[in-house]
Protein backbone atom coordinates (compact mmCIF):
# COMPACT_ATOMS: atom_id res chain seq x y z
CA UNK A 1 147.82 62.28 78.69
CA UNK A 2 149.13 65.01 81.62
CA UNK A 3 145.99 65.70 84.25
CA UNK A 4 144.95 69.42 84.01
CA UNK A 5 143.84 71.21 87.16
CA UNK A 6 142.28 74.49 87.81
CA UNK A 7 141.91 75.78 90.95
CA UNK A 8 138.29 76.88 92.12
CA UNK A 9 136.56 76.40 95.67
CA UNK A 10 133.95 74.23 95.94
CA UNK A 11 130.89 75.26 98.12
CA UNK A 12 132.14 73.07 101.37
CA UNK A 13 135.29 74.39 100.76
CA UNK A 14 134.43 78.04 100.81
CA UNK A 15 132.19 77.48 104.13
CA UNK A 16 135.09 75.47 105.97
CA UNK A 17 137.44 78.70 105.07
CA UNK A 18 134.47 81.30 106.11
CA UNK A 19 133.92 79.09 109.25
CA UNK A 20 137.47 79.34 110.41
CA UNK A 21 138.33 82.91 109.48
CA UNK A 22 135.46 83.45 111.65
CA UNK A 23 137.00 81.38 114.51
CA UNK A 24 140.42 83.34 114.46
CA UNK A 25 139.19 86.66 114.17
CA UNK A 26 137.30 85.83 117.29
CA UNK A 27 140.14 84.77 118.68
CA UNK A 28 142.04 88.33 118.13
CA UNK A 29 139.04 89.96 119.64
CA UNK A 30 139.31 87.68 122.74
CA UNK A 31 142.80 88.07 122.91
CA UNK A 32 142.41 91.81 123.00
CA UNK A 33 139.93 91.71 125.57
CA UNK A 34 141.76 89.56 128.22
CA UNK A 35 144.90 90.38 127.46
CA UNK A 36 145.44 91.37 130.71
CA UNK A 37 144.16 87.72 131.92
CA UNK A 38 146.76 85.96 129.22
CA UNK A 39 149.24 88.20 130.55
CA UNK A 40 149.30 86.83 134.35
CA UNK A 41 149.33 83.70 133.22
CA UNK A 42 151.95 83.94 130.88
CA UNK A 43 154.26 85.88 133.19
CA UNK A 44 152.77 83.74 136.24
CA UNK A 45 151.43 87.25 137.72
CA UNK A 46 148.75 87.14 140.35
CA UNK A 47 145.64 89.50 139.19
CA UNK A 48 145.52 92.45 140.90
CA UNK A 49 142.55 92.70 142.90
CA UNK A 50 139.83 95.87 143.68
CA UNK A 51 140.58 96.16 147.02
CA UNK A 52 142.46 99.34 147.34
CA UNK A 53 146.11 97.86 148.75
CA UNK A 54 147.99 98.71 152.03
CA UNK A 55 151.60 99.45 150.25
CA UNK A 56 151.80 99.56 147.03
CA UNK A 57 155.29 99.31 145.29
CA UNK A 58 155.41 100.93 141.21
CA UNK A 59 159.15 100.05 139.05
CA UNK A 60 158.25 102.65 136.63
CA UNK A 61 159.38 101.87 133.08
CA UNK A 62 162.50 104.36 132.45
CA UNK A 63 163.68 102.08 129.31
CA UNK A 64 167.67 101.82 130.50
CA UNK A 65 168.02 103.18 133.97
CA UNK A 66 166.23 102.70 137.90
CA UNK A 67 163.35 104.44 139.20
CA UNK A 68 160.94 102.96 142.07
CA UNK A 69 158.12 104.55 144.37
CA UNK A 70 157.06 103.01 147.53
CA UNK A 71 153.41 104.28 148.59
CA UNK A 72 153.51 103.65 152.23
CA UNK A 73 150.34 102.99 154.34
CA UNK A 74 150.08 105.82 156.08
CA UNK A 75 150.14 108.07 153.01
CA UNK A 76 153.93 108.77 152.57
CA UNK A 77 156.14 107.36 150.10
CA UNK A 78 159.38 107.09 149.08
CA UNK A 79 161.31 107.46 145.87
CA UNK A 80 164.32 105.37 144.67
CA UNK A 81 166.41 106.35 142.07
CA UNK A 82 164.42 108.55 139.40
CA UNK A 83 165.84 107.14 135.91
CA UNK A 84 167.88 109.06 133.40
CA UNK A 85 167.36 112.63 132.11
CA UNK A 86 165.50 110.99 128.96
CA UNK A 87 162.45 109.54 131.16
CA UNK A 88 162.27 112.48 133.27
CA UNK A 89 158.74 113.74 131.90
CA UNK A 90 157.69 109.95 132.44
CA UNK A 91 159.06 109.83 135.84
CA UNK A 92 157.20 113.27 137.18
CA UNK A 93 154.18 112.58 135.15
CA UNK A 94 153.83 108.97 136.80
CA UNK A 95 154.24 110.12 140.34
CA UNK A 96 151.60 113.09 139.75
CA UNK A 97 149.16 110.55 138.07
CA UNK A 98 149.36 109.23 141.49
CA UNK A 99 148.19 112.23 143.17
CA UNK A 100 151.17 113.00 144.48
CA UNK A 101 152.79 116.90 145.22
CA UNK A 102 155.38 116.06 148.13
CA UNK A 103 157.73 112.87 148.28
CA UNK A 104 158.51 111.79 151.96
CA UNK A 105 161.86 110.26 150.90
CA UNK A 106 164.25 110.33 147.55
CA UNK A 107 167.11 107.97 147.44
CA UNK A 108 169.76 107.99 144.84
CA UNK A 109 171.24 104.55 145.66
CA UNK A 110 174.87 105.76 143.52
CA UNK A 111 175.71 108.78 141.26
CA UNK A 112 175.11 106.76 137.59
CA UNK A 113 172.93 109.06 135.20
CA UNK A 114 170.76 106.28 134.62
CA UNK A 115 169.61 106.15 138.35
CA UNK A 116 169.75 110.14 138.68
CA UNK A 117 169.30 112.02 135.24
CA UNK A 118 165.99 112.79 136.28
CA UNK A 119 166.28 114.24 139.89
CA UNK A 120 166.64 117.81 138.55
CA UNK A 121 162.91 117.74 137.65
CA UNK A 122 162.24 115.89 140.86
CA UNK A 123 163.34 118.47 142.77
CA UNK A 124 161.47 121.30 140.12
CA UNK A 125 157.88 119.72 140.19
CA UNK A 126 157.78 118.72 143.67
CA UNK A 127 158.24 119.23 147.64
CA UNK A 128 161.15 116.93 149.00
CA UNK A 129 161.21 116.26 152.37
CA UNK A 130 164.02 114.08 153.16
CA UNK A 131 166.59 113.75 150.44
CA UNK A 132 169.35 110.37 150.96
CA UNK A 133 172.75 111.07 148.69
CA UNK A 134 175.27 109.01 147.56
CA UNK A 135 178.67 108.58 149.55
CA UNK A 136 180.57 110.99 146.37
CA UNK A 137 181.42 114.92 146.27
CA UNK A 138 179.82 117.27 143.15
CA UNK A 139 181.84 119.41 141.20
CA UNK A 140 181.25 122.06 142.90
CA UNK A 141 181.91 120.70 146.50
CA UNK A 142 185.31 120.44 148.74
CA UNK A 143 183.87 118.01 151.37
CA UNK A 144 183.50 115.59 152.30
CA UNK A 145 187.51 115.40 151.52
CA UNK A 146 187.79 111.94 152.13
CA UNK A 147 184.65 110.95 150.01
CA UNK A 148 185.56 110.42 145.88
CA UNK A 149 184.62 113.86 143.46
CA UNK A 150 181.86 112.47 140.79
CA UNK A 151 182.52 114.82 138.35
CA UNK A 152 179.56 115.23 136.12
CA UNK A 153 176.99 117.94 135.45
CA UNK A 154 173.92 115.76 136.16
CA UNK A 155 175.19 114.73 139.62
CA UNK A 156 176.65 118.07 140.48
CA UNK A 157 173.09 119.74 139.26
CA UNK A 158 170.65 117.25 141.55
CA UNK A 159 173.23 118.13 144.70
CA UNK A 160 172.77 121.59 143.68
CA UNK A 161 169.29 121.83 144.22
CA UNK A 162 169.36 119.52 147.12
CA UNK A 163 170.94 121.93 148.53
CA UNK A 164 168.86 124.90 147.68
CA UNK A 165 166.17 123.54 149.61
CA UNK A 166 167.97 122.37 152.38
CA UNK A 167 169.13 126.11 152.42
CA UNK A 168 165.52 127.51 152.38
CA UNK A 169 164.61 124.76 155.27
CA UNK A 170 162.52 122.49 153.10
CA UNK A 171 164.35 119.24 152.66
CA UNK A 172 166.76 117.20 155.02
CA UNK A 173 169.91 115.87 153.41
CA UNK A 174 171.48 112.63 154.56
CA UNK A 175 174.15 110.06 153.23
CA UNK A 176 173.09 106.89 152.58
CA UNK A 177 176.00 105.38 154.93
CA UNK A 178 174.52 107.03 158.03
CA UNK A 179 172.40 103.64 158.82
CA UNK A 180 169.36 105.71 159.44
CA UNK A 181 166.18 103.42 159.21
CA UNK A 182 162.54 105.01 158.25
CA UNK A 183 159.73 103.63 160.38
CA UNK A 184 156.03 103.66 160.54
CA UNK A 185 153.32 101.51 162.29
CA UNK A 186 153.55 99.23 159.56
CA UNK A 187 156.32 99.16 157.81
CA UNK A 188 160.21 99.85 157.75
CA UNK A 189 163.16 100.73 155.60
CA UNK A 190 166.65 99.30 156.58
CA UNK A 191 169.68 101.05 154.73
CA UNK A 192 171.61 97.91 154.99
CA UNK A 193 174.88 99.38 152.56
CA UNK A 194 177.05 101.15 152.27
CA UNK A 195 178.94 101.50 155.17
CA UNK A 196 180.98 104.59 156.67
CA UNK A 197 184.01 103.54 154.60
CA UNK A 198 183.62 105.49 151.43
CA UNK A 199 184.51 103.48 148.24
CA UNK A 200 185.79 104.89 144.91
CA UNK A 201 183.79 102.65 142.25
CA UNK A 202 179.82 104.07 141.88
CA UNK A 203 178.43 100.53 141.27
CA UNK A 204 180.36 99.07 144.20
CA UNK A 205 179.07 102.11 146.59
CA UNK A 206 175.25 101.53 145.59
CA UNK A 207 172.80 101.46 148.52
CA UNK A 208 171.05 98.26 149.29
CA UNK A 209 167.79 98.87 151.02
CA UNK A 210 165.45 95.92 152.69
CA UNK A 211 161.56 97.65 152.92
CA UNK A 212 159.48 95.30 155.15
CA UNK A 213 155.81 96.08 154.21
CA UNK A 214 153.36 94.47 156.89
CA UNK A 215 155.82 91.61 156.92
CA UNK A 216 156.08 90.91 152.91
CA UNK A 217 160.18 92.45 152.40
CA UNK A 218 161.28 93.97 149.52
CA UNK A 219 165.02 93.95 148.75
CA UNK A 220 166.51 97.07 146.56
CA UNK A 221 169.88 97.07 145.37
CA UNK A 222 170.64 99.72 142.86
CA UNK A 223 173.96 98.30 140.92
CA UNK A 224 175.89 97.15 143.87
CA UNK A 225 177.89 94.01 142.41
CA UNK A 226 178.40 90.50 143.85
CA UNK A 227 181.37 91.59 146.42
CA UNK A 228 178.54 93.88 147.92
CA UNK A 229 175.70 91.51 147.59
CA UNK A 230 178.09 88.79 149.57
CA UNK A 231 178.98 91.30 152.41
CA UNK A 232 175.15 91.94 153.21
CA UNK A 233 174.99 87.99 153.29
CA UNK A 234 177.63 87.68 155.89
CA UNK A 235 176.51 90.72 157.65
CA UNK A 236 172.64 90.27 157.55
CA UNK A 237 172.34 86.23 157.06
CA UNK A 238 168.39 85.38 157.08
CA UNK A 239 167.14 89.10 157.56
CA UNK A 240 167.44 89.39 154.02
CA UNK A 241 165.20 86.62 153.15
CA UNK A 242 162.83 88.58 151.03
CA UNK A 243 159.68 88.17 148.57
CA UNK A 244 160.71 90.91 145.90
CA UNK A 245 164.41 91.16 144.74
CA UNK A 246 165.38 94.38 142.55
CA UNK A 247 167.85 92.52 140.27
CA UNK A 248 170.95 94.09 140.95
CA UNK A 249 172.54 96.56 138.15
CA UNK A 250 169.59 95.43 135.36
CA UNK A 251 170.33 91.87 135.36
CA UNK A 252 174.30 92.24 134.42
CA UNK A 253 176.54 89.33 135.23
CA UNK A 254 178.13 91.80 137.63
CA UNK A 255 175.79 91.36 140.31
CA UNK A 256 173.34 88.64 141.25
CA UNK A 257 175.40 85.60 142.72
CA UNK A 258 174.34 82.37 143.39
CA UNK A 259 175.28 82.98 147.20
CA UNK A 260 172.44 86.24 146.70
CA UNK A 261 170.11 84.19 145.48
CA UNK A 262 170.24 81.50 148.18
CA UNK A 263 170.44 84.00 150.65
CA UNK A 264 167.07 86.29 149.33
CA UNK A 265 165.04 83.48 148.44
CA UNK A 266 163.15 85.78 146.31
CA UNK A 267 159.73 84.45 145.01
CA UNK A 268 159.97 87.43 142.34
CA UNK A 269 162.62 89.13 140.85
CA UNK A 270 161.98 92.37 138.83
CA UNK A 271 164.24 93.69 135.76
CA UNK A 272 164.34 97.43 134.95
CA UNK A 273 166.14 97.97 131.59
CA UNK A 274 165.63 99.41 128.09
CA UNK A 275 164.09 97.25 125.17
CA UNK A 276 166.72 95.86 123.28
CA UNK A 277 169.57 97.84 125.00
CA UNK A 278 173.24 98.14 123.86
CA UNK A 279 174.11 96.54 126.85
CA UNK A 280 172.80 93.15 126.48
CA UNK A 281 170.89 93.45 129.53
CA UNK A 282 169.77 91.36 131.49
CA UNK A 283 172.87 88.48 130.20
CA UNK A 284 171.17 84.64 129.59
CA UNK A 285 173.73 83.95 132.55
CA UNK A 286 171.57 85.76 135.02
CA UNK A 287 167.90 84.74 133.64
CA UNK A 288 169.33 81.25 134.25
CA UNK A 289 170.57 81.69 137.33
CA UNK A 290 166.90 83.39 138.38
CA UNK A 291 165.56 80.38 136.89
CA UNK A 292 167.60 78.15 138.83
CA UNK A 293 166.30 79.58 142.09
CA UNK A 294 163.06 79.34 140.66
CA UNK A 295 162.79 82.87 140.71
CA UNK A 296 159.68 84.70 138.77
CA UNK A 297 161.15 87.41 136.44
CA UNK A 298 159.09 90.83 135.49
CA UNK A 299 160.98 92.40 133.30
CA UNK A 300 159.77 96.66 132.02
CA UNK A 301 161.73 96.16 128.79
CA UNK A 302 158.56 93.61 128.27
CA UNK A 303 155.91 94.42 130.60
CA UNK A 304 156.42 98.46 131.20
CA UNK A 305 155.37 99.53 134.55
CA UNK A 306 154.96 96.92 137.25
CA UNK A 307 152.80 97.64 140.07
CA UNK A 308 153.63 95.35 143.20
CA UNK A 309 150.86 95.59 146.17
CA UNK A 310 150.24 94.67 149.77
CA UNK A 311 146.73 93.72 151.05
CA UNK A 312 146.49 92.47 154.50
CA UNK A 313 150.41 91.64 154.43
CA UNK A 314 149.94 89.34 151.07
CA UNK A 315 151.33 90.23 148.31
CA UNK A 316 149.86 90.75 144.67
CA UNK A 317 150.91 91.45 141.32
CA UNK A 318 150.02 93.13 138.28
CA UNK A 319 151.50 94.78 135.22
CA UNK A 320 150.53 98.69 134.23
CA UNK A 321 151.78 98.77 130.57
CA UNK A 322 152.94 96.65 127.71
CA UNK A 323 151.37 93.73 128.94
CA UNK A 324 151.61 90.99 126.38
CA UNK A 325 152.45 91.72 123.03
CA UNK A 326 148.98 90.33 121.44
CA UNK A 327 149.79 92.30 118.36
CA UNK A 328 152.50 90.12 117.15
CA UNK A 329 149.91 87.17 118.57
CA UNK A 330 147.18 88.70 116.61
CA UNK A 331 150.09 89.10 113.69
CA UNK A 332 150.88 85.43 113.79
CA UNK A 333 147.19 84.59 113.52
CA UNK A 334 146.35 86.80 110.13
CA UNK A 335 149.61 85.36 108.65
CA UNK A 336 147.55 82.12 109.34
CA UNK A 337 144.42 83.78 107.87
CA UNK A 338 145.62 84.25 104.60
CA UNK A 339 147.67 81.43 104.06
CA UNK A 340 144.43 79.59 104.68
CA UNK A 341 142.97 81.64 101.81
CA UNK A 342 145.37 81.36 99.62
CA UNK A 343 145.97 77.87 99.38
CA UNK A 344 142.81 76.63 97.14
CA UNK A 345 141.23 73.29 96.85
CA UNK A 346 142.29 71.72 93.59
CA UNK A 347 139.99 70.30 91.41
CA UNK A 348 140.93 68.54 88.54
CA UNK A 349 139.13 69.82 85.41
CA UNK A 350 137.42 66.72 82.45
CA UNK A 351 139.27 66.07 79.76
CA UNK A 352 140.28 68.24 76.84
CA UNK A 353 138.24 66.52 73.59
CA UNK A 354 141.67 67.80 72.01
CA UNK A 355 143.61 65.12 74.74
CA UNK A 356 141.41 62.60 73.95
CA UNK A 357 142.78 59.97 72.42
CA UNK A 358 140.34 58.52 69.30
């Protein structure tokens, strides 16, 4: 005689299910509150505090491209790189959110679009004191002879209205190879590359800047590649021992040497690049070679904008933006829900007077 079942919950049964959906759904709300708590520890972030900081250091999420502003002490700031054209509402809208009208300082650390798509509407929505150009002629430019023509619209457009307000006595123009340094009572900004000698390749002419803020340095390096990276080593040796590394050219295998790495000492390293970009940024060779240095990685293709702050000369950490994603968490956990619903307690039904044998 074959065993019939049928499939029914028993009381205990039905409680044990009620008891645990209860348990994970307050486990989503949890997760939703302190998300913000599971995301430092996750990413090994230090919570920001309240105290208002000294310095405070934004890599605003641009997706695929550069763009960092520097909020010095004394209420200046300076702006490095500005993303491509795509993020330029972001870009403007960020800085204003800040309660800022005039920037102190704009870098473009090379002519790439990603790092200067945006400077058009830089130069549009606000006042520009001191503007620091690439080592590269416009389109619409004879000299520098000796320096290479970038011929593209978006570069020759941001020169352009460089220009126009150096013209009307607004903004200062320098190139970034004229070793200026920017100083205040607390803080100062090294232009440690390029050099004088003007260089043909826009990756291998990208700026490298060292920001010491109250003693806690912060290294940027645009794209510059490892030849680059290696020359500041020789030239600079332990100067360049920093906290916060800009991960050179969004974590490509181009930049980022072991010999950089040693050199830096960097207790974090931050990642700007687009989610899931065509590039393959940043390459599993470079995320192991962070990891080798035991360097902490914040990466905006998962974390968005990353706010980096100086209290007192310490530095803290914090994340403005994706944070964790606790919806796919949350996901994982109603997927868990229902197949704890939908898996019922068998029960195994009496006999059948039909099965019976007489």
């Amino acid at each position: 005689m074959k065993k019939k079942f049928s499939y029914k919950y028993s009381f205990i049964s039905l409680a044990i299910r009620i008891f645990i959906t209860l348990i994970l759904f307050t486990a989503i709300a949890l997760i939703y509150v302190y998300r913000e708590d599971i995301s430092a520890k996750v990413y090994h972030w230090d919570k920001l505090s309240s105290v208002p900081a000294d310095f405070s250091v934004h890599y605003i999420d641009v997706g695929q491209g550069d763009s960092t502003l520097i909020e010095f002490d004394d209420g200046k700031n300076m702006l490095i790189d500005c993303g491509p054209a795509s993020s330029s509402e972001k870009v403007t809208s960020y800085i204003s959110g800040l309660g800022i009208d005039t920037i102190e300082y704009f870098l473009i650390t090379h002519p790439d679009e990603d790092h200067i798509g945006s400077g058009d509407k830089v130069f549009e929505q606000f006042e520009v004191k001191n503007f620091y150009r690439p080592m590269f002629r416009s389109r619409s430019e004879d000299t520098p002879s000796a320096y290479p023509l970038q011929d593209t619209k978006i570069y020759d457009t941001v020169i352009t209205y460089a220009k126009r307000e150096h013209d009307e006595q607004n903004c200062n123009i320098f190139y970034s190879s004229d070793a200026i340094s920017i100083q205040g009572e607390n803080y100062t900004v090294s232009f440690l590359y390029p050099s004088q000698q003007p260089v043909s390749d826009t990756n291998q002419s990208s700026a490298i800047v060292l920001a010491d803020l109250d003693g806690v340095k912060f290294l940027f390096t645009g794209d510059a590649e490892k030849k680059q990276e290696e020359s500041v080593v020789t030239q600079y040796g332990s100067m360049i021992n920093v906290d916060v590394l800009k991960i050179g050219h969004h974590g490509s295998n181009s930049s980022t040497s072991e010999v950089f790495l040693n050199a830096t000492s960097p207790q974090y390293g931050v990642i700007s690049c687009g989610k899931d970009n065509k590039y393959g940024h940043p390459t599993q060779a470079t995320l192991e070679n962070l990891n080798k240095f035991g360097v902490k990685v914040l990466r905006t293709d998962q974390v968005g904008d990353i706010i980096l702050a100086v209290k007192g000369g310490v530095l803290d950490v914090n994340g403005k933006g994706q944070m964790i994603d606790y919806v796919l968490i949350c996901s994982l956990i109603l997927v868990v829900i229902f197949v704890v619903w939908a898996v019922p307690e068998p029960k195994k039904n009496p006999p059948n007077k039909k099965d019976v044998k007489k």
